[in-house]
C-alpha atoms as a PDB file:
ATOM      1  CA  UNK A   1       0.000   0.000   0.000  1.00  0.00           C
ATOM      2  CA  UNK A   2       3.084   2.307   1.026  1.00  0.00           C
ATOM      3  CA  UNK A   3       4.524   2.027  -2.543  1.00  0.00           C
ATOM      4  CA  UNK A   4       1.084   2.509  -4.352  1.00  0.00           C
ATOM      5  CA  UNK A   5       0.774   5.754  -2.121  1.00  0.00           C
ATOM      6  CA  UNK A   6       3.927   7.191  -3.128  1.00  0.00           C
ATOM      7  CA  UNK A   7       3.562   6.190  -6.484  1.00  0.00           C
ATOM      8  CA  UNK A   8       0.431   8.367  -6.978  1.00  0.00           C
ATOM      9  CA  UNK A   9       1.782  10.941  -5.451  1.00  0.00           C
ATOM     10  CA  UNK A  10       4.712  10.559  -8.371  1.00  0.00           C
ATOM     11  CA  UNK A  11       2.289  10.784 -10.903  1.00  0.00           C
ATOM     12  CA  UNK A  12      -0.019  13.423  -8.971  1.00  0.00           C
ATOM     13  CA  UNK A  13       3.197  15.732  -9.780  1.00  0.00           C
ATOM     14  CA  UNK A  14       3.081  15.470 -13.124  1.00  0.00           C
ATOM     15  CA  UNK A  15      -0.170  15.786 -13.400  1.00  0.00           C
ATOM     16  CA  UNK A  16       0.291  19.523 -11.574  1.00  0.00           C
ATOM     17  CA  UNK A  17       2.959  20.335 -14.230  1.00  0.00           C
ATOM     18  CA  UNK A  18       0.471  20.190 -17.229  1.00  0.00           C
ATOM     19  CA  UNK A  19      -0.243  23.597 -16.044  1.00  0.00           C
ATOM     20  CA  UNK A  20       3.387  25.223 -15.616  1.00  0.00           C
ATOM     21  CA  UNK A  21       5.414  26.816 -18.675  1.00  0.00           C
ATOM     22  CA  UNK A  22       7.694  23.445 -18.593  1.00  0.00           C
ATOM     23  CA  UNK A  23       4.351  21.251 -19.843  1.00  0.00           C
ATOM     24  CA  UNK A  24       4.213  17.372 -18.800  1.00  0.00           C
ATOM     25  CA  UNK A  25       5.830  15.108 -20.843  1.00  0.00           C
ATOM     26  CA  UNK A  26       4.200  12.266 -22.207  1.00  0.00           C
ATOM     27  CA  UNK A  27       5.035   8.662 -23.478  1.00  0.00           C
ATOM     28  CA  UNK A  28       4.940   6.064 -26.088  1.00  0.00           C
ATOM     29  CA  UNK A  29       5.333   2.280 -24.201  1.00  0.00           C
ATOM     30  CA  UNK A  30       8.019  -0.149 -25.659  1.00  0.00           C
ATOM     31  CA  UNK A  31       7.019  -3.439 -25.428  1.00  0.00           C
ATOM     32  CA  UNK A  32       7.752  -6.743 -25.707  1.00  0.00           C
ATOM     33  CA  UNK A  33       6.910  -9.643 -28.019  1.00  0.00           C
ATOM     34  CA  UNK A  34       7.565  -8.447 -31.981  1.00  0.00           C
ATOM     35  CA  UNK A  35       5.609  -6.197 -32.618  1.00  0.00           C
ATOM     36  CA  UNK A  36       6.096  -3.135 -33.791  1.00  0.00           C
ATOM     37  CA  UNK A  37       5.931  -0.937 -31.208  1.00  0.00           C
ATOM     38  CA  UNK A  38       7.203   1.870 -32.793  1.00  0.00           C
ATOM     39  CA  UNK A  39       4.701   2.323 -35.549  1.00  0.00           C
ATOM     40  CA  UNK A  40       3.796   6.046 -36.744  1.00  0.00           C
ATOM     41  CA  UNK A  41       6.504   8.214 -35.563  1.00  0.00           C
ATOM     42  CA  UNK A  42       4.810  11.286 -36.159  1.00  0.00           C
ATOM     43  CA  UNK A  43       1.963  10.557 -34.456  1.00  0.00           C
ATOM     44  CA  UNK A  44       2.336  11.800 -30.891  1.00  0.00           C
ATOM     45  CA  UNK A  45       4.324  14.883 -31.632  1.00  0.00           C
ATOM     46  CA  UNK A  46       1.423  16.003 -34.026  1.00  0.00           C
ATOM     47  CA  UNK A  47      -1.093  15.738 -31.726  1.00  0.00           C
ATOM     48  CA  UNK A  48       0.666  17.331 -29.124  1.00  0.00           C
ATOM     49  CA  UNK A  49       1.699  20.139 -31.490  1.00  0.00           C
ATOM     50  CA  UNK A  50      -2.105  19.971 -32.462  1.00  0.00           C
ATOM     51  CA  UNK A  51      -2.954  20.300 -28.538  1.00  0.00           C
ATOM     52  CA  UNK A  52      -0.302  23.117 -27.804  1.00  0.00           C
ATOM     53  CA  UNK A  53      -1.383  25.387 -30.881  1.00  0.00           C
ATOM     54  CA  UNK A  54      -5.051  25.108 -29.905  1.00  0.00           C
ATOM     55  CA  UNK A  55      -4.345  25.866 -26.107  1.00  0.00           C
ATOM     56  CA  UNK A  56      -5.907  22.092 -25.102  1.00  0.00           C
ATOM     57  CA  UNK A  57      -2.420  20.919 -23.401  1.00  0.00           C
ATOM     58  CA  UNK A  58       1.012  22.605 -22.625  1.00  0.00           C
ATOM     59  CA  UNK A  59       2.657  18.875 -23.523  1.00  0.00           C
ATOM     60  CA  UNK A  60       6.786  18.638 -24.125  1.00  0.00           C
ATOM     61  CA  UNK A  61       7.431  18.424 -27.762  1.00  0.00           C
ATOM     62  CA  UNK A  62       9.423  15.463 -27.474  1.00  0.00           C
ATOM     63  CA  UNK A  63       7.561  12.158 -26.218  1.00  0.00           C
ATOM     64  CA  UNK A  64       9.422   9.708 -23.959  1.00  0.00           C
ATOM     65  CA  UNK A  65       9.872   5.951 -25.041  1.00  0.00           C
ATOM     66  CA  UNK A  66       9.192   4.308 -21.520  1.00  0.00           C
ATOM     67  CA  UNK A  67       9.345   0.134 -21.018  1.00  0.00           C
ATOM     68  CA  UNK A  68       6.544  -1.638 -19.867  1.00  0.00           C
ATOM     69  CA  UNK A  69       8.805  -2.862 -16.786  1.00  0.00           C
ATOM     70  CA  UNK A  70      10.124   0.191 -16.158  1.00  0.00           C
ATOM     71  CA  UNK A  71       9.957   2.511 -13.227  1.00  0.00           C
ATOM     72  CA  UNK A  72      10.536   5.044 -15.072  1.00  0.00           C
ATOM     73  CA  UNK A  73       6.748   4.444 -16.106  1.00  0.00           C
ATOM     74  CA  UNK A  74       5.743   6.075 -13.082  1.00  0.00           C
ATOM     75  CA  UNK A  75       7.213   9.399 -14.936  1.00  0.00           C
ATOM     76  CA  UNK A  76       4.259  10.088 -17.433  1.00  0.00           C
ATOM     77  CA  UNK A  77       0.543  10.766 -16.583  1.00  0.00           C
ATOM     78  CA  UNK A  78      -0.329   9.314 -20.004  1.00  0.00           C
ATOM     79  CA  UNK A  79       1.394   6.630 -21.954  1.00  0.00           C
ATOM     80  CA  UNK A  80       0.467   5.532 -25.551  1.00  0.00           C
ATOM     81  CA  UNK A  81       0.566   1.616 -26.821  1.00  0.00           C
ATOM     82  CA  UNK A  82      -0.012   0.744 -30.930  1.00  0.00           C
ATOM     83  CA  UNK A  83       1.383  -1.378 -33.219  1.00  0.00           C
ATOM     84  CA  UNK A  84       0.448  -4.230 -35.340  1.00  0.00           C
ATOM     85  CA  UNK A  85       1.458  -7.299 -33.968  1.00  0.00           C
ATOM     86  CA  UNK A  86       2.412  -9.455 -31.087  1.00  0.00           C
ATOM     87  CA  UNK A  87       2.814  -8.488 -27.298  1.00  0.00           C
ATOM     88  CA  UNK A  88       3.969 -10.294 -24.549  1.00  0.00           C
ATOM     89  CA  UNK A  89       4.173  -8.801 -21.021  1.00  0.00           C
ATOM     90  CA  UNK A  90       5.955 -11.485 -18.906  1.00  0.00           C
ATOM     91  CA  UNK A  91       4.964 -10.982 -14.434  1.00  0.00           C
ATOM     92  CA  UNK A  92       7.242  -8.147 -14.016  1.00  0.00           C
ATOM     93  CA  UNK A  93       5.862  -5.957 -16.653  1.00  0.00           C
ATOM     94  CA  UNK A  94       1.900  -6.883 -16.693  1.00  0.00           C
ATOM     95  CA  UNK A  95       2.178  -6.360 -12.349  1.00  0.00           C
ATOM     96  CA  UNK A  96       4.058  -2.613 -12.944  1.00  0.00           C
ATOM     97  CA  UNK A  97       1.808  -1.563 -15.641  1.00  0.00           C
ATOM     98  CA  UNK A  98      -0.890  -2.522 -13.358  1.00  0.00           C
ATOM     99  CA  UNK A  99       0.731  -0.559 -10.051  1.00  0.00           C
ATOM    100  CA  UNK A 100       0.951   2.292 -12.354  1.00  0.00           C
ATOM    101  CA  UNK A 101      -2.099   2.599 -13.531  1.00  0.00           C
ATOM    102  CA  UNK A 102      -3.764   1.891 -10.259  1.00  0.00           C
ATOM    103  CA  UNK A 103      -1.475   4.771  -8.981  1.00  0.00           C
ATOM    104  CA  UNK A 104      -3.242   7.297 -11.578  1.00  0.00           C
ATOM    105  CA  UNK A 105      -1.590   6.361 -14.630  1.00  0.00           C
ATOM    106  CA  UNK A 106      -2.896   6.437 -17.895  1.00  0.00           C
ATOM    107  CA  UNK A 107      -2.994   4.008 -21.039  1.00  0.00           C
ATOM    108  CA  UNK A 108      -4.143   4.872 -24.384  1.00  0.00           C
ATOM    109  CA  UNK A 109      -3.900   1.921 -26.954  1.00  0.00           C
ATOM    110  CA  UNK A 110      -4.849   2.267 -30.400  1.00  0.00           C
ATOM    111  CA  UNK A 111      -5.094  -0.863 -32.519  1.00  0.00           C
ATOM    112  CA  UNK A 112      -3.181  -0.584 -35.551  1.00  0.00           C
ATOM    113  CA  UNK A 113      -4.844  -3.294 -37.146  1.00  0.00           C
ATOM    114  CA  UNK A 114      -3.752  -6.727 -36.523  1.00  0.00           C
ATOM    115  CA  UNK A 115      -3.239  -5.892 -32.225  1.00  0.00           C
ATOM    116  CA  UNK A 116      -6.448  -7.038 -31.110  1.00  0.00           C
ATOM    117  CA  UNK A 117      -5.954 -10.352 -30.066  1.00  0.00           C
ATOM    118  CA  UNK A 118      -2.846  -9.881 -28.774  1.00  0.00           C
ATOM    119  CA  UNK A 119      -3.794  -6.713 -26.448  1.00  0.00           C
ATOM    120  CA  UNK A 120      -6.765  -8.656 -25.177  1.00  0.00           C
ATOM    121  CA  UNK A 121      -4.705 -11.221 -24.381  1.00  0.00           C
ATOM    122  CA  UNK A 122      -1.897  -9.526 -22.525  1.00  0.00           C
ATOM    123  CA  UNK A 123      -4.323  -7.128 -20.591  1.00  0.00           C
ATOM    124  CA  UNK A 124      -5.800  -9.692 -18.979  1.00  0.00           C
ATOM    125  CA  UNK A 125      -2.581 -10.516 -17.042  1.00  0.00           C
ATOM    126  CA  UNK A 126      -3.014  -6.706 -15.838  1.00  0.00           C
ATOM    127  CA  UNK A 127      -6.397  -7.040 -14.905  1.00  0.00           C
ATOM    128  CA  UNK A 128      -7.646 -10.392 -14.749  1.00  0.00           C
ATOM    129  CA  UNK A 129     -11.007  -9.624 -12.745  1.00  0.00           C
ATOM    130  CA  UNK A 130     -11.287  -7.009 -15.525  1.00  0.00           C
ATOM    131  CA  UNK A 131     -13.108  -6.755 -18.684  1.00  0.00           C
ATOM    132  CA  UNK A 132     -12.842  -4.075 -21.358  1.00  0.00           C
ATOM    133  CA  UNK A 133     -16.257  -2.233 -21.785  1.00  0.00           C
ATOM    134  CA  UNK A 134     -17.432  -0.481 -24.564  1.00  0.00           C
ATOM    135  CA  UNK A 135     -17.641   2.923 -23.561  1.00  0.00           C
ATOM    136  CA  UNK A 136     -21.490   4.665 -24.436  1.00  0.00           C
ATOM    137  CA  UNK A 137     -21.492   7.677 -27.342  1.00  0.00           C
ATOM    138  CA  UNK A 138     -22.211  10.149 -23.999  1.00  0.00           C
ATOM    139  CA  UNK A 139     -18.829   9.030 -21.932  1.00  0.00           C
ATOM    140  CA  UNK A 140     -16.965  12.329 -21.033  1.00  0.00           C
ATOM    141  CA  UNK A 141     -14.001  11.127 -23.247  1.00  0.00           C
ATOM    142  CA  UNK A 142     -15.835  12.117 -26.566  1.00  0.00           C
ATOM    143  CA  UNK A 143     -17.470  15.310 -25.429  1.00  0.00           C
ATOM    144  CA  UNK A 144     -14.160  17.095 -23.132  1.00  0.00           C
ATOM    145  CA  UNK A 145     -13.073  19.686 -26.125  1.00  0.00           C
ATOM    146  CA  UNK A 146     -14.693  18.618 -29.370  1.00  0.00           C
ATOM    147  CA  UNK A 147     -17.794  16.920 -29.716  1.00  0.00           C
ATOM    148  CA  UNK A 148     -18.048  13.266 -31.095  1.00  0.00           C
ATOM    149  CA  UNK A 149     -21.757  12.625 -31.210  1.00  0.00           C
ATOM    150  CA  UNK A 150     -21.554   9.227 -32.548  1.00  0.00           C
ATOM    151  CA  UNK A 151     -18.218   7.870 -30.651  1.00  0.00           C
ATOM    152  CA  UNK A 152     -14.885   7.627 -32.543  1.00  0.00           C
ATOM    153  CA  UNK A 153     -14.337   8.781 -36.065  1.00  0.00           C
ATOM    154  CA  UNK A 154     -13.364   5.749 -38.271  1.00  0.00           C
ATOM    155  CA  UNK A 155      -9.778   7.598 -40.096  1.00  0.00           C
ATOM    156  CA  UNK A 156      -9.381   4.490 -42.371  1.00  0.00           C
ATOM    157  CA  UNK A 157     -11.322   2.024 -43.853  1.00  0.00           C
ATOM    158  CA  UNK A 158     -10.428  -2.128 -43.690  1.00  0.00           C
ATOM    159  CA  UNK A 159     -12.543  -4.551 -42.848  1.00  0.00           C
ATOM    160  CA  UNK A 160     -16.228  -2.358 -42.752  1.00  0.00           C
ATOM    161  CA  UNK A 161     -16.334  -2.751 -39.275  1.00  0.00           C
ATOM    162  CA  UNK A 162     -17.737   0.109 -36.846  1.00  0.00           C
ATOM    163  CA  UNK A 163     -15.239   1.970 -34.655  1.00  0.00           C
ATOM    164  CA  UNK A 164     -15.669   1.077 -31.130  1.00  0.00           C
ATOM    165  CA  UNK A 165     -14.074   2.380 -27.929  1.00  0.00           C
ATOM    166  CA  UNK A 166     -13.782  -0.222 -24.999  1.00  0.00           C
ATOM    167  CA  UNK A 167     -12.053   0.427 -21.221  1.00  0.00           C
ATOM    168  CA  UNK A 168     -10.625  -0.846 -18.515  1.00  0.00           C
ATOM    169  CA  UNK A 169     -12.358   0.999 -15.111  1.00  0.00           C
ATOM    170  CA  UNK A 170     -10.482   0.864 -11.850  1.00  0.00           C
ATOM    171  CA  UNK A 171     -12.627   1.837  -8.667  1.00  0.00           C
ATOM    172  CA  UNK A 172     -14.647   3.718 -10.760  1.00  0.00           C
ATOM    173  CA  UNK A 173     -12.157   5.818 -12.726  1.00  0.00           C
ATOM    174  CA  UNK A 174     -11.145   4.843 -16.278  1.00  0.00           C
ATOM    175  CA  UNK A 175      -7.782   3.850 -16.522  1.00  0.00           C
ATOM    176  CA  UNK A 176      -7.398   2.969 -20.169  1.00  0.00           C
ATOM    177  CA  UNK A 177      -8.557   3.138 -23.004  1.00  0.00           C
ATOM    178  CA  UNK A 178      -8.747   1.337 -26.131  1.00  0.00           C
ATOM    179  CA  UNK A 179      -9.596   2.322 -30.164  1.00  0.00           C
ATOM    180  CA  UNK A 180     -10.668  -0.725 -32.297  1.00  0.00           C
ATOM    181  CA  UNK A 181     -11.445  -0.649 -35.590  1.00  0.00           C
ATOM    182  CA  UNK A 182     -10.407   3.153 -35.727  1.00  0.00           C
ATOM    183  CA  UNK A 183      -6.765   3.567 -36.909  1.00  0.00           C
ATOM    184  CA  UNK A 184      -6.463   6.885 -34.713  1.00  0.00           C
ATOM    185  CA  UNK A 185      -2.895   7.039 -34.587  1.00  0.00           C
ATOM    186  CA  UNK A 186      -2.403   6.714 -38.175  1.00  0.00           C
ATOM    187  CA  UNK A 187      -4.651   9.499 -38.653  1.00  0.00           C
ATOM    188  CA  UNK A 188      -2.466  11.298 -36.475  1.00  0.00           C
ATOM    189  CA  UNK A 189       0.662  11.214 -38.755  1.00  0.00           C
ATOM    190  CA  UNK A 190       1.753  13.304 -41.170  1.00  0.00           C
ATOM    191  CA  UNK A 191      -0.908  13.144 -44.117  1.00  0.00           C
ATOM    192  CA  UNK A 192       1.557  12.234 -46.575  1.00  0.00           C
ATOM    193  CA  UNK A 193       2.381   9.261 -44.875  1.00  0.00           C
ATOM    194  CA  UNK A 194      -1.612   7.228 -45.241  1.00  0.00           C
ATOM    195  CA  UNK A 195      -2.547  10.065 -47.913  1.00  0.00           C
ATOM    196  CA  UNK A 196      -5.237  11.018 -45.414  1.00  0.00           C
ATOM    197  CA  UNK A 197      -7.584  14.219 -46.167  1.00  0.00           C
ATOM    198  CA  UNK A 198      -7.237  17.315 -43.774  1.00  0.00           C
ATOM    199  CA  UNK A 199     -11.021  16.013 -42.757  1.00  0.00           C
ATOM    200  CA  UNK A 200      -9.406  12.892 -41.224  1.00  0.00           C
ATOM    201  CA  UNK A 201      -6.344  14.393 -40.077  1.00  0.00           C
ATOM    202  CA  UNK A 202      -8.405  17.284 -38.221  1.00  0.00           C
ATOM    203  CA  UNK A 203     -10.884  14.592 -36.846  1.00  0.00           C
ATOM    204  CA  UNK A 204      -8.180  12.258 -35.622  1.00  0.00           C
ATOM    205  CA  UNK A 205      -6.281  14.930 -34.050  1.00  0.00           C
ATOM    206  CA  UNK A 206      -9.481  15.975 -32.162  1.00  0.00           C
ATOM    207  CA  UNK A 207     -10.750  13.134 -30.598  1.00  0.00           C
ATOM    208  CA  UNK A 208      -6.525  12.533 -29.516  1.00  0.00           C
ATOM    209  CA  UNK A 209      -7.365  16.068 -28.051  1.00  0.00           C
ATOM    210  CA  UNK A 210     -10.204  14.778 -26.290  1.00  0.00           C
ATOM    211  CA  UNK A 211      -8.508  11.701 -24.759  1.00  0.00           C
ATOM    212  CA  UNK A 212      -5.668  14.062 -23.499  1.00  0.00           C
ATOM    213  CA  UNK A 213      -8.114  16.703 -22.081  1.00  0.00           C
ATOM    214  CA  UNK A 214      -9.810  13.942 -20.474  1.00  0.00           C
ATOM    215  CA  UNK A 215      -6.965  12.539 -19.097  1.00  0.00           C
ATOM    216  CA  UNK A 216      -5.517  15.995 -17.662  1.00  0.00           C
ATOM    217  CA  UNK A 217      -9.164  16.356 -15.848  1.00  0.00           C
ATOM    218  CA  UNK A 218     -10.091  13.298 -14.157  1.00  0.00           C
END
């Protein structure tokens, strides 16, 4: 309990330097099993440029790369998961990710296509009590800055399937969240890199807006 305490309190910091000039800094989570973690490179600094211009979040430019075992985790209010293949979190990893994010940590995953199984799979080692809900149209998360009537924009099109956002809740409080079916972070790259319209582009960056707003406020 001790370590928990002091662990929120870690996080409860950064949370109070979103508001100084300095900005919080933010993270992308490197982990293990093949996949390709790294996926879209210009996604987080775009939306954070995208939050910083529009006066949503005073973010660092630069996003961290943080390990899932790390406790250097403990560092960022908000860490961000994508990718299109396999993940493996062995005990370490799937118990720190789970002290973090009990402490008042933050995951966002976005399935790149082809993560599903595999994040369902691992997250259940985090939270194995736990079951990812799909979160209703009037959640806070789609209404903080922008206003997504209808849920999560679908940015590009695969399989026909409906973009849904599911979560994992934690004594009430949301502690991550997860885009299926949705391809958010590609939509927040560069729009040379998927040839996406500025319609796309603009409505991925908002709803990323959104999920850091949220995050900053609850």
């Amino acid at each position: 309990m001790k370590k928990i305490i002091i662990l929120f309190f870690i996080i409860l910091f950064n949370h109070n330097a979103f508001s100084q000039e300095s900005g919080v800094r933010i993270a992308l989570l490197k982990y293990n099993g093949g996949g390709d973690w790294y996926a879209n490179p210009s996604s987080l600094p775009n939306l954070i440029e995208f939050c910083k211009t529009n006066k949503i979040a005073n973010i660092q430019a630069e996003p961290a790369t943080v390990e899932v075992g790390s406790n250097e985790l403990f560092s960022y209010p908000f860490v961000h998961l994508t990718g299109h293949g396999n993940i493996v979190f062995n005990s370490q990893e799937a118990h720190n990710l789970r002290l973090y994010l009990e402490a008042g940590g933050f995951l966002h995953v976005d399935d790149n296509y082809g993560l599903n199984a595999y994040f369902r799979r691992e997250i259940k080692k985090v939270f194995p009590k736990e079951e990812l809900v799909e979160l209703p149209f009037s959640h806070p998360i789609y209404h903080q800055v922008y206003d997504f009537k209808t849920g999560l924009p679908k940015i590009h099109e695969h399989d026909g399937k409906a973009p849904q956002g599911f979560g994992i809740f934690h004594k009430g409080r949301l502690v991550c969240f997860y885009t299926y079916e949705c391809d958010l972070g590609d939509g927040w790259e560069d729009p040379s890199v998927h040839n996406d319209t500025t319609e796309n582009h603009n409505k991925a960056l908002k709803m990323g807006a959104n999920i850091l707003a949220f995050v900053f406020s609850h």
